[in-house]
Structures are given as C-alpha cells and as structure tokens.
Protein backbone atom coordinates (compact mmCIF):
# COMPACT_ATOMS: atom_id res chain seq x y z
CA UNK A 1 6.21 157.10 -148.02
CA UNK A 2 7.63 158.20 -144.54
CA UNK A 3 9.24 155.84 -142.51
CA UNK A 4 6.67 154.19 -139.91
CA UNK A 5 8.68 154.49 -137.21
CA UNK A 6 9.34 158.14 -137.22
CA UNK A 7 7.41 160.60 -135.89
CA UNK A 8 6.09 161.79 -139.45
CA UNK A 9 5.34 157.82 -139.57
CA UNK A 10 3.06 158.14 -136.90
CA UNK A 11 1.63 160.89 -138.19
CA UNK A 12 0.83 159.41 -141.20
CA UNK A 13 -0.43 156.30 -139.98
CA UNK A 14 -2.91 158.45 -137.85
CA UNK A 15 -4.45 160.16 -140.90
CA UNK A 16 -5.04 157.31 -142.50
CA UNK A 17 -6.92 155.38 -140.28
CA UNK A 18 -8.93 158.55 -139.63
CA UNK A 19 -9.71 158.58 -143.58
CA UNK A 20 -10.88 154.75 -143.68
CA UNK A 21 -12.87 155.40 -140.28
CA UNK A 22 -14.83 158.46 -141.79
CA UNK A 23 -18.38 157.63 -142.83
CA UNK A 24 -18.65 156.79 -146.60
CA UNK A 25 -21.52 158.66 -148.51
CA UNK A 26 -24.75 156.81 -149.44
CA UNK A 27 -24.25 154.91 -153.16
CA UNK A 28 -27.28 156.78 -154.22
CA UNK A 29 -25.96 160.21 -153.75
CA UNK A 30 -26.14 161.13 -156.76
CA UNK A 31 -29.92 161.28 -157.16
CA UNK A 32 -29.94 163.20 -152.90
CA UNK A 33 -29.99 166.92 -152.72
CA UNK A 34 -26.59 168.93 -152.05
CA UNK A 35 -26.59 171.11 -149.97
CA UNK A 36 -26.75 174.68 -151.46
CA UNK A 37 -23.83 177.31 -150.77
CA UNK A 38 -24.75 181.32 -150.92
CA UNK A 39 -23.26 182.44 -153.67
CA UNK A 40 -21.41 185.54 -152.85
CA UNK A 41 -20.37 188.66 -155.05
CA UNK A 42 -17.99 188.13 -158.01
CA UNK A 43 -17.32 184.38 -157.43
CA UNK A 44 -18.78 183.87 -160.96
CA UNK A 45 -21.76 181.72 -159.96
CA UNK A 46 -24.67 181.28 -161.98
CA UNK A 47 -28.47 181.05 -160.12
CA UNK A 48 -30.25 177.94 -160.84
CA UNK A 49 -32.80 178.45 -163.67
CA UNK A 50 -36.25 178.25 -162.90
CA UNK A 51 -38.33 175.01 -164.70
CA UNK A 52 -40.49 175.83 -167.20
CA UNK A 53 -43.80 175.44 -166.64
CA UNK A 54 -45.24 176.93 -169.89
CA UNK A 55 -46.18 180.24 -171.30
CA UNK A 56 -45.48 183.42 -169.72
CA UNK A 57 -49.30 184.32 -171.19
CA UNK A 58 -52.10 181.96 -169.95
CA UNK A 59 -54.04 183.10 -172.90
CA UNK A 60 -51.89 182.23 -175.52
CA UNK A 61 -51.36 178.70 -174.54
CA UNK A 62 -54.33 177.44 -176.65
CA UNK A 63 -55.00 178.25 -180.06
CA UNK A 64 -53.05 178.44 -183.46
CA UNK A 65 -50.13 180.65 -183.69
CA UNK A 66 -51.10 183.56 -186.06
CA UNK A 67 -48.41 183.04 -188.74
CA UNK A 68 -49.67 179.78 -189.30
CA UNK A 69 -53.26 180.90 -189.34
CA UNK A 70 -52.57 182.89 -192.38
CA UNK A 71 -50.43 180.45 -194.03
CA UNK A 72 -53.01 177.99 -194.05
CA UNK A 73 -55.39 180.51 -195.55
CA UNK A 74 -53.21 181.05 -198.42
CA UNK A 75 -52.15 184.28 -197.47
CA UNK A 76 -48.48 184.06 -197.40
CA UNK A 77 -45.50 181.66 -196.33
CA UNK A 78 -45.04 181.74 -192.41
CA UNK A 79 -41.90 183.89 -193.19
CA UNK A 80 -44.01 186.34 -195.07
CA UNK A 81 -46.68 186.19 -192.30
CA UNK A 82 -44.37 187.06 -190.02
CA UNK A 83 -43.34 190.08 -192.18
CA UNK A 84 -46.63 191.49 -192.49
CA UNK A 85 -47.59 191.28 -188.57
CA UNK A 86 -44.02 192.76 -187.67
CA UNK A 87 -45.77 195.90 -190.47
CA UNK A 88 -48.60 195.74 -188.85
CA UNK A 89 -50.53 194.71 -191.65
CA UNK A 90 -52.74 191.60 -189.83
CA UNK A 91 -55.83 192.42 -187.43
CA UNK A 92 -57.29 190.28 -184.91
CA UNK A 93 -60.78 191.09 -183.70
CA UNK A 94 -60.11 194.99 -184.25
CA UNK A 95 -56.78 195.19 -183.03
CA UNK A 96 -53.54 195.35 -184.80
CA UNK A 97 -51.19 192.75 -183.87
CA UNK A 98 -47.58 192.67 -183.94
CA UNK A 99 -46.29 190.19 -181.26
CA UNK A 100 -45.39 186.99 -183.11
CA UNK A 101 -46.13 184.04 -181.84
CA UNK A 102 -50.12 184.99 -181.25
CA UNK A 103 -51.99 182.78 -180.93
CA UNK A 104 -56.03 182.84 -182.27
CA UNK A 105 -58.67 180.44 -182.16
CA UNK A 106 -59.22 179.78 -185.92
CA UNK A 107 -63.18 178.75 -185.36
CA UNK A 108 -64.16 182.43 -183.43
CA UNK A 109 -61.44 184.85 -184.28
CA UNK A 110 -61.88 187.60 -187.15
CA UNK A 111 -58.45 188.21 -189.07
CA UNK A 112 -58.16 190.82 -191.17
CA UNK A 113 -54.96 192.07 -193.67
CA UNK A 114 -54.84 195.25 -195.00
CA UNK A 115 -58.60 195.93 -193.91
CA UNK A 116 -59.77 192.90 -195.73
CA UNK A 117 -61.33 189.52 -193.94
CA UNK A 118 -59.64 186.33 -194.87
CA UNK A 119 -61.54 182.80 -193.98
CA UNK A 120 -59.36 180.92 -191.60
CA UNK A 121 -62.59 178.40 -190.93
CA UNK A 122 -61.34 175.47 -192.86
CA UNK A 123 -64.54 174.01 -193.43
CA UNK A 124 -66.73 177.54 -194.23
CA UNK A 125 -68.24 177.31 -197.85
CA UNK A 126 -68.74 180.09 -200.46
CA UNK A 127 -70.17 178.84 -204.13
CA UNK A 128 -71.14 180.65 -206.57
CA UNK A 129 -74.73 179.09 -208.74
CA UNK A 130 -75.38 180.45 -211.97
CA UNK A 131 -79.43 178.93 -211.77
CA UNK A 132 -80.84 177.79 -215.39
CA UNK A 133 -84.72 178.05 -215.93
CA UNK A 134 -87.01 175.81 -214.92
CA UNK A 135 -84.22 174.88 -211.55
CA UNK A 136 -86.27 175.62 -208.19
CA UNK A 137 -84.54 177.22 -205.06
CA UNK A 138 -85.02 174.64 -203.15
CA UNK A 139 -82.63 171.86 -201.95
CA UNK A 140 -84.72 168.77 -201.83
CA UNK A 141 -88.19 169.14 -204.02
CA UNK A 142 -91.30 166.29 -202.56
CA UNK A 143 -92.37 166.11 -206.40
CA UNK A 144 -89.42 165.28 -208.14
CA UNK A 145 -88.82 168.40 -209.78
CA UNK A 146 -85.01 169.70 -210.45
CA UNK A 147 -84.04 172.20 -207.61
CA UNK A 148 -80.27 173.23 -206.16
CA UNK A 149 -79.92 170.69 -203.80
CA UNK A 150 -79.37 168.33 -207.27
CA UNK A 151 -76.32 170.27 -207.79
CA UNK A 152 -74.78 170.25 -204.28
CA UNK A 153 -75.95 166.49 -203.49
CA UNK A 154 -72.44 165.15 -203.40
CA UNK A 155 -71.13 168.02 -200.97
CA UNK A 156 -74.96 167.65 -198.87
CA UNK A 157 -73.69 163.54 -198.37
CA UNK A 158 -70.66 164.57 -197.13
CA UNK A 159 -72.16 166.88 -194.70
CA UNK A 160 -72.04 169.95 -195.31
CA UNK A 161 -75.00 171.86 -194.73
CA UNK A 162 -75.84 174.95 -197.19
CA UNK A 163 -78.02 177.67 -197.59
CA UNK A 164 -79.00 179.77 -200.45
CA UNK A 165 -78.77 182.82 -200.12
CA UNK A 166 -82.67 184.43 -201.50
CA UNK A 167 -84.43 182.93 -203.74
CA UNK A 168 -85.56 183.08 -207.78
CA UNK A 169 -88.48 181.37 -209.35
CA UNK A 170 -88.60 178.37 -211.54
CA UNK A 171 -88.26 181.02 -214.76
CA UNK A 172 -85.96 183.55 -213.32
CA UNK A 173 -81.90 182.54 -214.19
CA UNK A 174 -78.78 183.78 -212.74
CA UNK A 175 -76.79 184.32 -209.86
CA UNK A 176 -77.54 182.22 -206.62
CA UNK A 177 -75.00 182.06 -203.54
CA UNK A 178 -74.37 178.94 -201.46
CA UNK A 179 -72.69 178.94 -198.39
CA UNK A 180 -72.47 176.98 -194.84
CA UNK A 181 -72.23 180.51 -193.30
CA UNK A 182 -75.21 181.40 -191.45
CA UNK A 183 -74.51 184.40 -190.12
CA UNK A 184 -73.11 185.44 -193.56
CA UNK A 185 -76.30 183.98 -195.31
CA UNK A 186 -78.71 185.75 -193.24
CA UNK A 187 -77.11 189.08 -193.55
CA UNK A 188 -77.04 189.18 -196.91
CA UNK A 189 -80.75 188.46 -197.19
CA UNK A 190 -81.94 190.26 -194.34
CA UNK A 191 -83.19 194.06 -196.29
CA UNK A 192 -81.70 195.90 -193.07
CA UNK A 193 -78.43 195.60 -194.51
CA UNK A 194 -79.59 196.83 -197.67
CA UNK A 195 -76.96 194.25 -200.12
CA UNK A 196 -77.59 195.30 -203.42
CA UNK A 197 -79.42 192.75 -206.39
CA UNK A 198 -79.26 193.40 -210.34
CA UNK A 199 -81.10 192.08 -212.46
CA UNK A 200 -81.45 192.41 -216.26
CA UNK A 201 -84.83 192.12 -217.30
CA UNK A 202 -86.31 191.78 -221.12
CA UNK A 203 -89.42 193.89 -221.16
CA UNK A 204 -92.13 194.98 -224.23
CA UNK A 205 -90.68 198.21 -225.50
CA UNK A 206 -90.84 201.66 -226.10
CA UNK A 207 -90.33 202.36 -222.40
CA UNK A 208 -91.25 205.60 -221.51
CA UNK A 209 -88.36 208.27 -220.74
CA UNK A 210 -89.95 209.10 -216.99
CA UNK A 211 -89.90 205.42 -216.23
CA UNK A 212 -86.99 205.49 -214.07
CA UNK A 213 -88.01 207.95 -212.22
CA UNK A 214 -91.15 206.24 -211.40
CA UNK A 215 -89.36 203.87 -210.37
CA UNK A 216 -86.74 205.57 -208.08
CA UNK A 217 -89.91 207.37 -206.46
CA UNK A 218 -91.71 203.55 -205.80
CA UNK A 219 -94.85 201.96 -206.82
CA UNK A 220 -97.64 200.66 -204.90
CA UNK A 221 -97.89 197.04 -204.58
CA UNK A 222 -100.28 195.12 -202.50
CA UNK A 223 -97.94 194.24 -200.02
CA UNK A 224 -96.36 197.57 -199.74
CA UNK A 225 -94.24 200.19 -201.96
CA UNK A 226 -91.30 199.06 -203.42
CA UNK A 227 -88.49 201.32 -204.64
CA UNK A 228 -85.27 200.70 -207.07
CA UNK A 229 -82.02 202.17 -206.73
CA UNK A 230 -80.84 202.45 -210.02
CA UNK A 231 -82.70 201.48 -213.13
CA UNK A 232 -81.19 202.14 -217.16
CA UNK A 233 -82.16 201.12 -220.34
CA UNK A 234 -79.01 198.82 -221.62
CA UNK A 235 -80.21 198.03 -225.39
CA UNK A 236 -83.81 198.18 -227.59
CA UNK A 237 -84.58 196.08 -230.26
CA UNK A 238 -87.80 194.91 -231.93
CA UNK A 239 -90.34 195.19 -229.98
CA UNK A 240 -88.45 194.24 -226.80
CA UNK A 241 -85.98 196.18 -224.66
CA UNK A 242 -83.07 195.14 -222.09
CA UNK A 243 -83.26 197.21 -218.79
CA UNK A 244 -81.14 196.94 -215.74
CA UNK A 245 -82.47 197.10 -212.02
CA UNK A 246 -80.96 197.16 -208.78
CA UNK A 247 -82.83 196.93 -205.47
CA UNK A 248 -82.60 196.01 -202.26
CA UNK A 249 -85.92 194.44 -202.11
CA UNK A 250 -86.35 190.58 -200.85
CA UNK A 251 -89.86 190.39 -201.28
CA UNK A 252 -91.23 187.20 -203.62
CA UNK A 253 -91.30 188.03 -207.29
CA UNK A 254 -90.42 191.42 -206.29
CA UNK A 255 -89.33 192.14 -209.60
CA UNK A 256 -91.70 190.93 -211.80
CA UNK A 257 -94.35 192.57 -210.26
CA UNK A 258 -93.25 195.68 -210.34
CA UNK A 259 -92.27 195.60 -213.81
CA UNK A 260 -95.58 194.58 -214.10
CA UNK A 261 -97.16 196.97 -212.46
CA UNK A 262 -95.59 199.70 -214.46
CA UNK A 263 -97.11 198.22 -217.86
CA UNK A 264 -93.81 195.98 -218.75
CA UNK A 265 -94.20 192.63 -217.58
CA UNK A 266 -91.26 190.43 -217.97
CA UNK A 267 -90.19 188.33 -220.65
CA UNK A 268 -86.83 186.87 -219.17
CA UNK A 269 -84.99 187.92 -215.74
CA UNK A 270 -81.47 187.76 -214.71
CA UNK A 271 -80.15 188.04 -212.03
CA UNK A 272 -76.74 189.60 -212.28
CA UNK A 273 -75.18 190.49 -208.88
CA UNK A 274 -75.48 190.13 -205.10
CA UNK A 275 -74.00 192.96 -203.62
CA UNK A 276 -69.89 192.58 -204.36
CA UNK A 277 -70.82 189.33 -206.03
CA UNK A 278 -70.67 188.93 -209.66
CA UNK A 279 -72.11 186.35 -212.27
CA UNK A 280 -69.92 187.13 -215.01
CA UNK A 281 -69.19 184.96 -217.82
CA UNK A 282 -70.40 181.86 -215.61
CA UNK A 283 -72.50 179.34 -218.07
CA UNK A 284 -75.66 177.88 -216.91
CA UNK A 285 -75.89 175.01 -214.40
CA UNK A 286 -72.02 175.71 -212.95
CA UNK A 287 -70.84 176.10 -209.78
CA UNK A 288 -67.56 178.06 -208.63
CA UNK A 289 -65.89 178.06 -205.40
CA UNK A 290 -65.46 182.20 -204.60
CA UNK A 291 -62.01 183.41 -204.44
CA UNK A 292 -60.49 185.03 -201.24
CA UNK A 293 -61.03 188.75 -202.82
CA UNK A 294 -65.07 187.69 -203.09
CA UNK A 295 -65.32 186.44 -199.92
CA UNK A 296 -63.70 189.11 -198.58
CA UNK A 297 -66.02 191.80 -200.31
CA UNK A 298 -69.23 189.76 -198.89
CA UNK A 299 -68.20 189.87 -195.41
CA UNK A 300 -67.35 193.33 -195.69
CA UNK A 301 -70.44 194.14 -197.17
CA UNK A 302 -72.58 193.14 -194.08
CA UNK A 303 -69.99 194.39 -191.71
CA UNK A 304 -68.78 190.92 -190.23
C-alpha cells in the first residue's frame, strides 16, 4: 500500500473515498432489466432467442399427431408410422402426407394407407351376425319374440347404439351386419350405391336352362321389376336344387318373391354376402368383430 503521506498516498486515498461514495446498486438487481449493448460485427455475440409461444402452424396445435393415430389403430409402431408417412404411404382427407408431426382430428379425419381406410374412431363398431331361423331383425320385439337386439343387449347397456344393416325375415338365415356407423349403415342399404347381396336359395327342381336369363332380364312384381345380377345353379339333388343369387335389390322379401314368381318358391334362404362382406364358416347365432381388411373393403365399397 503507498505511503499516505506521499503524493501517490493522496492519490490513493482520493480513489477510495470516491469508490465508497459511489451509489451502490439496488439488492434486487438481479430480477431489473440491464441495459442492452448493440452488438457489433464479429464480437461473437449471440441475439436473444425469441420465447416460445407455441406452434409455428395454428392448425396443428389441436388434434392427435398422425404417427400416433395409426399406432393406436394397429397399424404399425410410431417408428414404423413414421416410416410409412416419410414413403408417402398415409393419406389424410385425399392428400398425401409426409410432414411428421401432423396432426388430425381422430373423430372427422379420413386416413387412408396404401389406398385403404383404417378406423381411427375408437368407439366405431363393425360385427358381423350370422342370423339363425326363427331370429327377427329387430332389436327390441313388444311380443317377446327372439330378435338381434338379444344378442347385442350387453353392448346396447353399455351404450352403444347399433344398426343393422337390411333386414331378413323370421325364416331367412345368414349374414346380418351391425355397426354404430350411420353413415356407413345407410350406404350400404341405400340401392343407389348398388352393394351387392348373395344369397343361396333351396328351390323345387328341374330348373329350366333359360332361367337365368329370365332373371338377368327382370320379372314383374307388383311393386315394380326386379332384376339379378348373377344367378347359377350350385348343386341338384332329389327333387330340390341349390341356386345362387346376387342382387342389389332392398325391397322386403325381395327374394322370395321372385323366386316365386318364376315357379320356384323357396324352401330355405341364405344369405351369404354383403358386398365385400363374407359369412364364411361362421356357425349360427355368433357374432365377430370385422377385421381391419373388412372394414376397410366396406368403406371402400360406398366410397367413404
């Protein structure tokens, strides 16, 4: 320390006392704004970064992110989801999409993969009934009598609300759709979409070789002519024969009284297929939750 009676004493002395008289900063300065020095050219100073206030895109701050859209369907992981929008492979209301991160609104948006529709609704419905005799299409009956509500009561309690899709009489077995789709429902039964039924019918034989063809060119019913698409002979026996029809016709015992009408009432009806949709090996009485590739084909069918 210089000595305080030299002039560098003095000197020191001054400073001092100037540093003690200076006007200490407020105790709270850490929370007070600095102020800010233009940062020039080269002096290796970073701009403040702007706070985030959300996503660049307004209209992907809502919804799901895609990749976990189609994971939840059961489509792929959310690795492999990624994979197949990066190839272009996923469609969202018509477009391709290959941003990640998309985002959809799982209860409106129609997602597609390779061309095919996948059912990101959690809670849509698609059964498969295979309807035994004497069962009406109906899912509460006033008189007691067994109908398809008896099947679906537990899932009706727990509210969800189904529809059949058409109809078969008490006698007439065989495949009957159920499903909490409307749109889908309605489609499918309305004839301007023109979705496919077949039925297999037992019928008195011979049956006459022209039949088809009688039946391709439509018969006169009260209520209108009807036409089939296809009809074949599948086997004869005894007195009876096994013939397969497919129509687009909705109308009420449509089949039977055509058959009918042509001299071959029915002795037992099927009914085999809705459009894409297949009975199969299903036994009597059982219900089957469609698969993804059914589901699929049905929308398809009736262009949703």
């Amino acid at each position: 320390m210089p000595d305080k009676k030299t002039p560098a004493g003095n000197r020191f002395r001054a400073a001092e006392k100037a540093r003690r008289e200076r006007p200490r900063p407020d105790k709270d300065w850490r929370n007070s704004p600095s102020p800010t020095k233009p940062a020039s050219e080269g002096d290796g100073a970073k701009p403040a970064r702007a706070p985030r206030t959300g996503s660049a895109n307004p209209a992907n701050a809502e919804g799901v992110r895609l990749q976990k859209v189609l994971a939840q369907a059961g489509i792929a992981s959310r690795r492999a989801s990624e994979e197949l929008i990066d190839e272009g492979r996923v469609e969202v209301d018509g477009k391709v999409v290959r941003e990640q991160g998309r985002r959809v609104d799982p209860e409106t948006a129609v997602v597609k993969v390779d061309g095919e529709r996948i059912v990101i609704t959690q809670d849509l419905v698609h059964l498969a009934l295979n309807k035994p005799k004497g069962m009406h299409s109906t899912m509460s009956d006033d008189l007691g009598r067994p109908c398809v509500g008896d099947l679906v009561a537990e899932r009706v309690a727990a509210g969800q609300r189904l529809f059949h899709v058409g109809r078969l009489d008490a006698d007439t077995e065989g495949l009957l759709m159920l499903t909490n789709d409307g749109d889908l429902a309605h489609r499918l039964m309305h004839p301007s979409y023109e979705v496919p039924k077949t039925y297999l019918a037992t019928v008195d034989a011979p049956i006459p070789r022209d039949l088809g063809k009688r039946l391709r060119a439509g018969v006169q019913l009260e209520d209108g002519i009807v036409k089939v698409d296809s009809f074949g002979v599948v086997d004869v026996w005894e007195g009876e024969a096994l013939v397969k029809l497919v129509l687009h016709e909705g109308r009420k015992h449509v089949v039977r009284r055509l058959l009918e009408e042509v001299g071959h009432p029915v002795r037992k009806l099927v009914r085999t297929d809705i459009g894409p949709l297949k009975l199969g090996e299903q036994r009597p009485g059982s219900i089957r939750v469609l698969n993804r590739g059914e589901v699929a084909s049905l929308y398809a069918a009736v262009d949703l």
